[in-house]
PDB file of N, CA and C in Angstrom:
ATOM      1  N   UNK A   1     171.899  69.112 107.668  1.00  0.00           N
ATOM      2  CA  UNK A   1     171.128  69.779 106.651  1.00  0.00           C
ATOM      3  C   UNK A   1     170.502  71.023 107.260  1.00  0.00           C
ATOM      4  N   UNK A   2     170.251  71.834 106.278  1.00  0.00           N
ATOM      5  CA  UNK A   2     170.164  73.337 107.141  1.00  0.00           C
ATOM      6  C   UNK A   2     168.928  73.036 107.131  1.00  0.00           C
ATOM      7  N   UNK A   3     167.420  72.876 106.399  1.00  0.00           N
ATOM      8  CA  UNK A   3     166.223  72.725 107.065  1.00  0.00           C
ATOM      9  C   UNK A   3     165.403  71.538 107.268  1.00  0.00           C
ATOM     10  N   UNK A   4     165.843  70.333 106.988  1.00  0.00           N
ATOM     11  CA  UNK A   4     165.649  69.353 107.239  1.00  0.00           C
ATOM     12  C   UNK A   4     166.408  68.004 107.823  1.00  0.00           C
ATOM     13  N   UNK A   5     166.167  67.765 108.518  1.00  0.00           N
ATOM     14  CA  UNK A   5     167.140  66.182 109.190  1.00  0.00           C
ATOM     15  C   UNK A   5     166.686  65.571 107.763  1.00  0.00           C
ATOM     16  N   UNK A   6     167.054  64.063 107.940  1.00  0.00           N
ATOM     17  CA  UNK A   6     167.666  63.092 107.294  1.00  0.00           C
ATOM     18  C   UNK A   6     166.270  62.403 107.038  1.00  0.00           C
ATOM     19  N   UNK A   7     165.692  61.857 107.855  1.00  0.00           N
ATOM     20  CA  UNK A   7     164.865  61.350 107.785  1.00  0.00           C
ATOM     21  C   UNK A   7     163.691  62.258 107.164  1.00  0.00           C
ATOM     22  N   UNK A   8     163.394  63.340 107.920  1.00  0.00           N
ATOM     23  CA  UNK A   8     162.358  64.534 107.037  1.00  0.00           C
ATOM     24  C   UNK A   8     162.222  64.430 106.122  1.00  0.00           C
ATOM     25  N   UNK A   9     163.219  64.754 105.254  1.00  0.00           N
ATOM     26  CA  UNK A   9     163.806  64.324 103.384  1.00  0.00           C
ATOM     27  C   UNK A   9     163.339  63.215 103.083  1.00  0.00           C
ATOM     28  N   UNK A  10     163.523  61.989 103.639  1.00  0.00           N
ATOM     29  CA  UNK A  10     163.298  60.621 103.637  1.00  0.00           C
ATOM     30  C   UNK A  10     161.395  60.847 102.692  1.00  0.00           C
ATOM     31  N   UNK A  11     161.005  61.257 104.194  1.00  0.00           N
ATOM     32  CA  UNK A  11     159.675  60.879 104.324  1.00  0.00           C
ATOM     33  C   UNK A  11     158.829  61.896 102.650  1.00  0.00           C
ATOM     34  N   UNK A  12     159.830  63.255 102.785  1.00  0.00           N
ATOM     35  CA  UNK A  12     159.565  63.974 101.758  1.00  0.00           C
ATOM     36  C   UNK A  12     159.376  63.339 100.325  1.00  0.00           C
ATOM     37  N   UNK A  13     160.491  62.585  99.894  1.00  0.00           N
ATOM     38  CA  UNK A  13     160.933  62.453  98.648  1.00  0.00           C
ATOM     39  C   UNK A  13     160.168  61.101  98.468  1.00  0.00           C
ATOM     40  N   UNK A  14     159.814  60.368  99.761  1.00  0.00           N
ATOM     41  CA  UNK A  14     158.645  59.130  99.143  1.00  0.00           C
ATOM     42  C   UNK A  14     157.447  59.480  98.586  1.00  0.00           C
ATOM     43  N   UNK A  15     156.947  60.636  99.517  1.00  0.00           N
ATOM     44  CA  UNK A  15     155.848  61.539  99.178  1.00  0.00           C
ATOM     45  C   UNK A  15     155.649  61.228  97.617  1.00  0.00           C
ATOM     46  N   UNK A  16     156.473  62.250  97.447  1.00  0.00           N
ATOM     47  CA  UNK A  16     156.735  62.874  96.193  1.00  0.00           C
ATOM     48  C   UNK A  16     156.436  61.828  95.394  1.00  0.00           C
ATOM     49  N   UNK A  17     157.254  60.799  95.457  1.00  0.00           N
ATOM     50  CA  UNK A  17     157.562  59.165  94.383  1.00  0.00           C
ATOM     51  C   UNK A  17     156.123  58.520  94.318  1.00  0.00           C
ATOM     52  N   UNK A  18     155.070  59.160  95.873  1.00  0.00           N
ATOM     53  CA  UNK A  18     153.796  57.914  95.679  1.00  0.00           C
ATOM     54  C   UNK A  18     152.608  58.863  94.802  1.00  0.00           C
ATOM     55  N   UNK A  19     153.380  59.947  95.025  1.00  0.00           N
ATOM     56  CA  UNK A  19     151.999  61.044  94.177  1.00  0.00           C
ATOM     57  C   UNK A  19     152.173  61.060  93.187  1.00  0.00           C
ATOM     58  N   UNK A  20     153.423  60.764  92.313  1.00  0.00           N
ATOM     59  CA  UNK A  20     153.863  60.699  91.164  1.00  0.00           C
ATOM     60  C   UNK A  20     153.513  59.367  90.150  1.00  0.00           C
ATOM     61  N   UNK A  21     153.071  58.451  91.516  1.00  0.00           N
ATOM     62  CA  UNK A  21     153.197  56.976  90.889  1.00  0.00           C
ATOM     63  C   UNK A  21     154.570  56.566  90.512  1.00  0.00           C
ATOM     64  N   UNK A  22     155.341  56.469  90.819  1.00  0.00           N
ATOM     65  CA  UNK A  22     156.654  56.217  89.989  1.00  0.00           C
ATOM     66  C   UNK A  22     157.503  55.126  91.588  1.00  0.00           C
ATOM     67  N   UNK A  23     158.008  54.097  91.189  1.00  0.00           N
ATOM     68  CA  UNK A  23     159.127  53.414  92.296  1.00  0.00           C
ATOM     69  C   UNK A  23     159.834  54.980  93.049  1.00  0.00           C
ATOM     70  N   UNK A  24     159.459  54.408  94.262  1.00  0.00           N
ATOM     71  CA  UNK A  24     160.305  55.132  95.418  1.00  0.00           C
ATOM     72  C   UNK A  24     161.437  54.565  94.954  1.00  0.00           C
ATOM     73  N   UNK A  25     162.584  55.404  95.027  1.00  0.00           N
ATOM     74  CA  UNK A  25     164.270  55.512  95.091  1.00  0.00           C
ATOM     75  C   UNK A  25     164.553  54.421  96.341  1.00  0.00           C
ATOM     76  N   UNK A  26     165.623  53.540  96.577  1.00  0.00           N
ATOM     77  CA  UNK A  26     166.548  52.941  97.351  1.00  0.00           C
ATOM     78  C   UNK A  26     167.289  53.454  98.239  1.00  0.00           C
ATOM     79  N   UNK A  27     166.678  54.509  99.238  1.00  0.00           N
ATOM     80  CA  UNK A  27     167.747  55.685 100.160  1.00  0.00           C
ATOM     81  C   UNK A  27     168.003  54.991 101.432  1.00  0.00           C
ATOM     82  N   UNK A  28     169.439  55.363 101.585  1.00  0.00           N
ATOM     83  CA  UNK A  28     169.872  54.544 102.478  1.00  0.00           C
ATOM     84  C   UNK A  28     170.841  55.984 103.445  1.00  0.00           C
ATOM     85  N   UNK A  29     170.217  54.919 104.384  1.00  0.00           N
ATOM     86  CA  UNK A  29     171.099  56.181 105.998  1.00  0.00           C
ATOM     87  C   UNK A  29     172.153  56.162 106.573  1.00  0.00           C
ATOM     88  N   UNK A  30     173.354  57.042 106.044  1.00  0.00           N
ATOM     89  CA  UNK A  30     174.349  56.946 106.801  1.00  0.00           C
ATOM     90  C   UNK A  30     174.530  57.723 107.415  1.00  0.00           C
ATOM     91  N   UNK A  31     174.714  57.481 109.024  1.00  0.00           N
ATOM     92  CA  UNK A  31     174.746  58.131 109.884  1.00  0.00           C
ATOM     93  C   UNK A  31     176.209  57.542 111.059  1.00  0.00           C
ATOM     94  N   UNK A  32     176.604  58.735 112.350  1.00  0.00           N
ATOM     95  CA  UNK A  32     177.030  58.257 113.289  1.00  0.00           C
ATOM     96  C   UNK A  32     176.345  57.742 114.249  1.00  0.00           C
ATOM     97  N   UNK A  33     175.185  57.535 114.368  1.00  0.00           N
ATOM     98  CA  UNK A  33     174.334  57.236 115.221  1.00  0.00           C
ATOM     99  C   UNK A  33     174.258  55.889 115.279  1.00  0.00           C
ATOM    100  N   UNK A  34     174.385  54.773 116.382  1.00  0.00           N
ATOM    101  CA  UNK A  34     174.092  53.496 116.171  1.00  0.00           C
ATOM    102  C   UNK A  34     173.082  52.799 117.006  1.00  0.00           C
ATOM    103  N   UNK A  35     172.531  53.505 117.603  1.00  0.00           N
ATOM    104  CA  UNK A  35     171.178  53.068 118.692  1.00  0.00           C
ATOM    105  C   UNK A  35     169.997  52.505 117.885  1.00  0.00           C
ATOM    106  N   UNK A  36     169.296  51.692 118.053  1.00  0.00           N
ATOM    107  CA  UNK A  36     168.730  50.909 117.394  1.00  0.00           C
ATOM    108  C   UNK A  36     167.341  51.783 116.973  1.00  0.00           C
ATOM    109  N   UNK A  37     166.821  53.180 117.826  1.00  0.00           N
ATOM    110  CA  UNK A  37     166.086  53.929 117.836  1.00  0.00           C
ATOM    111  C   UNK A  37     166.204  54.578 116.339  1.00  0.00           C
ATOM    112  N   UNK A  38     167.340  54.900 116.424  1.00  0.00           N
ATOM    113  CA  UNK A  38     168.136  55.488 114.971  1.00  0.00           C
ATOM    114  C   UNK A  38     167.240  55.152 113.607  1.00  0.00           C
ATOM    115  N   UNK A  39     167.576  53.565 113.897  1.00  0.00           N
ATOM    116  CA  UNK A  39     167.780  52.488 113.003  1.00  0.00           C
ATOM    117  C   UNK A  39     166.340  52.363 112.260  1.00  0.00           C
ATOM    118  N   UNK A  40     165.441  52.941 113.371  1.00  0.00           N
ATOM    119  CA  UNK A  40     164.125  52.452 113.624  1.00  0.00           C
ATOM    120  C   UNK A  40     163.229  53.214 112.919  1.00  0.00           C
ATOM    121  N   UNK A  41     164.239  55.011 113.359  1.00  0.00           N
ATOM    122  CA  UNK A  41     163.232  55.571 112.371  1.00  0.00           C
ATOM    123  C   UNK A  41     163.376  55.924 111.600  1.00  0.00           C
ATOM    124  N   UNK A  42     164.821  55.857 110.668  1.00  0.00           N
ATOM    125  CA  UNK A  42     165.362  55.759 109.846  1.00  0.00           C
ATOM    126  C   UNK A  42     164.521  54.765 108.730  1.00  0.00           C
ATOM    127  N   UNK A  43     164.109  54.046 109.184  1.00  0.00           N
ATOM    128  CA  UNK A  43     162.949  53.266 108.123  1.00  0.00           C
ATOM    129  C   UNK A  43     161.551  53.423 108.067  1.00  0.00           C
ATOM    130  N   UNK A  44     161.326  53.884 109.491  1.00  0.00           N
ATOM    131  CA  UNK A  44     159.671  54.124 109.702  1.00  0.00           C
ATOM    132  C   UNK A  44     159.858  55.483 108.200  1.00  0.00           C
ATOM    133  N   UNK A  45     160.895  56.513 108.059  1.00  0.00           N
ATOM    134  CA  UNK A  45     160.609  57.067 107.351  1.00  0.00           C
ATOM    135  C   UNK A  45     160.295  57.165 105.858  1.00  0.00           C
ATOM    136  N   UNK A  46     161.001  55.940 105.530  1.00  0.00           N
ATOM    137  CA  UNK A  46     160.766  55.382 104.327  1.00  0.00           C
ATOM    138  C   UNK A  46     162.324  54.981 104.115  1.00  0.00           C
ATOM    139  N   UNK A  47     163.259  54.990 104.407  1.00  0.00           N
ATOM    140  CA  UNK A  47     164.734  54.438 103.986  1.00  0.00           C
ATOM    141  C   UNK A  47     165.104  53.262 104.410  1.00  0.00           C
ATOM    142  N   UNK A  48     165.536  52.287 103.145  1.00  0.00           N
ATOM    143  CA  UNK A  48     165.618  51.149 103.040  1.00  0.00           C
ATOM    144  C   UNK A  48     166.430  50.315 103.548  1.00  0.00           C
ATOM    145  N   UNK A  49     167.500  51.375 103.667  1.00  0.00           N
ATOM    146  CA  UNK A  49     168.674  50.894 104.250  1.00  0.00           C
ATOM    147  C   UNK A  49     169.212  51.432 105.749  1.00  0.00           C
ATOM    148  N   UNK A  50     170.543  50.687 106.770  1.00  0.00           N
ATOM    149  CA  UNK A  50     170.469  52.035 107.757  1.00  0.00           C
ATOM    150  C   UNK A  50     172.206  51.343 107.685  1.00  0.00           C
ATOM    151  N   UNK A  51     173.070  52.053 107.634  1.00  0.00           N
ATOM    152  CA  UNK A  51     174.826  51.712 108.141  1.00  0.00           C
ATOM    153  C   UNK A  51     175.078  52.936 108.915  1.00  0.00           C
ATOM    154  N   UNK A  52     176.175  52.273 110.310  1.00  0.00           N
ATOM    155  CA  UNK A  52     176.028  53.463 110.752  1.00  0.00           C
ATOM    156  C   UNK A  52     177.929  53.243 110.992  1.00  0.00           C
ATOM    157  N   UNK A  53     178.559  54.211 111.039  1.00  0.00           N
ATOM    158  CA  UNK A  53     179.603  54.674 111.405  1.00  0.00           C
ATOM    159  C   UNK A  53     180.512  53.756 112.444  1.00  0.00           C
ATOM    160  N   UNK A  54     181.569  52.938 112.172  1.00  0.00           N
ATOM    161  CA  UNK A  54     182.431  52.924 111.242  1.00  0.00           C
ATOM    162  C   UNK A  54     181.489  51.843 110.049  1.00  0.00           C
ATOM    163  N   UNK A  55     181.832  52.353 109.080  1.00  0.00           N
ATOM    164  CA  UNK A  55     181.046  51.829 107.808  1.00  0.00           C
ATOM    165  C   UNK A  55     181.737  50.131 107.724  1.00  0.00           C
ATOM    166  N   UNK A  56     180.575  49.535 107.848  1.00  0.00           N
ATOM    167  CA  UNK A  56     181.224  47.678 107.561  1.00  0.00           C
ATOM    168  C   UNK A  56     180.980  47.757 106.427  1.00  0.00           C
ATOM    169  N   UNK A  57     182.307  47.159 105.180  1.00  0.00           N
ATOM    170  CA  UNK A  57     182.613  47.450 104.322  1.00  0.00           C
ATOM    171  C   UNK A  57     181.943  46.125 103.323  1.00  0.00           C
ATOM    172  N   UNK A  58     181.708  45.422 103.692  1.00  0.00           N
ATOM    173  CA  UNK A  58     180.656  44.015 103.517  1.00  0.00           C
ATOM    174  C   UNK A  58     179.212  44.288 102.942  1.00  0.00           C
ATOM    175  N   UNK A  59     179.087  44.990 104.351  1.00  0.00           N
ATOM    176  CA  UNK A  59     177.511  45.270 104.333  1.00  0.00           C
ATOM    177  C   UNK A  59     177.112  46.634 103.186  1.00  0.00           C
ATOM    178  N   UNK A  60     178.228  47.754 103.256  1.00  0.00           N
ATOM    179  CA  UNK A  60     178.046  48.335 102.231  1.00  0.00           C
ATOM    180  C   UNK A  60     177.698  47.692 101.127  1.00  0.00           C
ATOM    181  N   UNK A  61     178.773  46.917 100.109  1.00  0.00           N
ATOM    182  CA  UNK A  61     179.134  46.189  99.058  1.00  0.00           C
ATOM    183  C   UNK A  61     177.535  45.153  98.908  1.00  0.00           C
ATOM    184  N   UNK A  62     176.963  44.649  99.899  1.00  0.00           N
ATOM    185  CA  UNK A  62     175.578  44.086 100.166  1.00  0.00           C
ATOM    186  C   UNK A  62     174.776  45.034  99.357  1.00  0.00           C
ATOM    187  N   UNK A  63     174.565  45.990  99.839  1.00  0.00           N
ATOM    188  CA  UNK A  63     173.300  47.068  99.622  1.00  0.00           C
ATOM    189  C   UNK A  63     173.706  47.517  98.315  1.00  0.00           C
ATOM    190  N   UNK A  64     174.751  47.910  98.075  1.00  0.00           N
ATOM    191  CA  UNK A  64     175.213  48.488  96.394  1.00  0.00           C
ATOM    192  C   UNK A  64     175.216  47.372  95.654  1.00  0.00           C
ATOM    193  N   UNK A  65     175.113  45.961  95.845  1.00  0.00           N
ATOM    194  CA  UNK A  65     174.414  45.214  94.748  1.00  0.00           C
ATOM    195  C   UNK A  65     173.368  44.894  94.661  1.00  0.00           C
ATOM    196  N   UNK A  66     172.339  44.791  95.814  1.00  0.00           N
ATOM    197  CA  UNK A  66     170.838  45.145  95.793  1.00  0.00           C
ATOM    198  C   UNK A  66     170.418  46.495  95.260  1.00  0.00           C
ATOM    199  N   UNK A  67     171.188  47.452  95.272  1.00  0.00           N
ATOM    200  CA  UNK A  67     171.036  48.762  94.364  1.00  0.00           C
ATOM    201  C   UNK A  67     171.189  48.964  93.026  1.00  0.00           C
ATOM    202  N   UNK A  68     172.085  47.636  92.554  1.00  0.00           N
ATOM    203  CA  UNK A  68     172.729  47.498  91.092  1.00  0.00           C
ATOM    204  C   UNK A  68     173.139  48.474  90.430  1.00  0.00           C
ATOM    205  N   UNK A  69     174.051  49.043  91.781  1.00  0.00           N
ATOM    206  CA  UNK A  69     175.318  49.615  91.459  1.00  0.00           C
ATOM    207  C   UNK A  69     176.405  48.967  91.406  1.00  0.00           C
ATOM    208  N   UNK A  70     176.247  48.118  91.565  1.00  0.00           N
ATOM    209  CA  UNK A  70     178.093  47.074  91.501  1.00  0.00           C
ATOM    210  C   UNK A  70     177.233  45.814  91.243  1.00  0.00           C
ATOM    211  N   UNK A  71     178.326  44.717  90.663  1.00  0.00           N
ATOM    212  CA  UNK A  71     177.981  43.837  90.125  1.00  0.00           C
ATOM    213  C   UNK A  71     178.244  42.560  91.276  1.00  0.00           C
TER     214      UNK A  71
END
């Protein structure tokens, strides 16, 4: 992302959701990164989810029905 990492955004758009009053969104991190550091602050930032590269196709299918996007 040209001015923000991943997480930045993260932390941004909860912002946004708690000033608004409204449910924070379900954002989930896909990244190549698999160090558990990653993982770590990938949620400290507010994202719910973390898959990292090669995508386990399980665990996807997991999170997109806790998202109730798939049935």
């Amino acid at each position: 992302m040209p001015k923000m990492d991943g997480p930045t955004t993260s932390m941004h758009i909860c912002e946004l959701y708690r000033k608004a009053g409204v449910q924070i969104p379900h954002i989930v991190c896909l990244t190549a990164f698999t160090e558990k550091i990653f993982e770590d602050k990938a949620r400290e930032s507010g994202m719910a989810e973390f898959i990292s590269k090669p995508i386990n196709k399980s665990k996807l299918n997991k999170i997109m029905r806790d998202c109730h996007l798939i049935n």
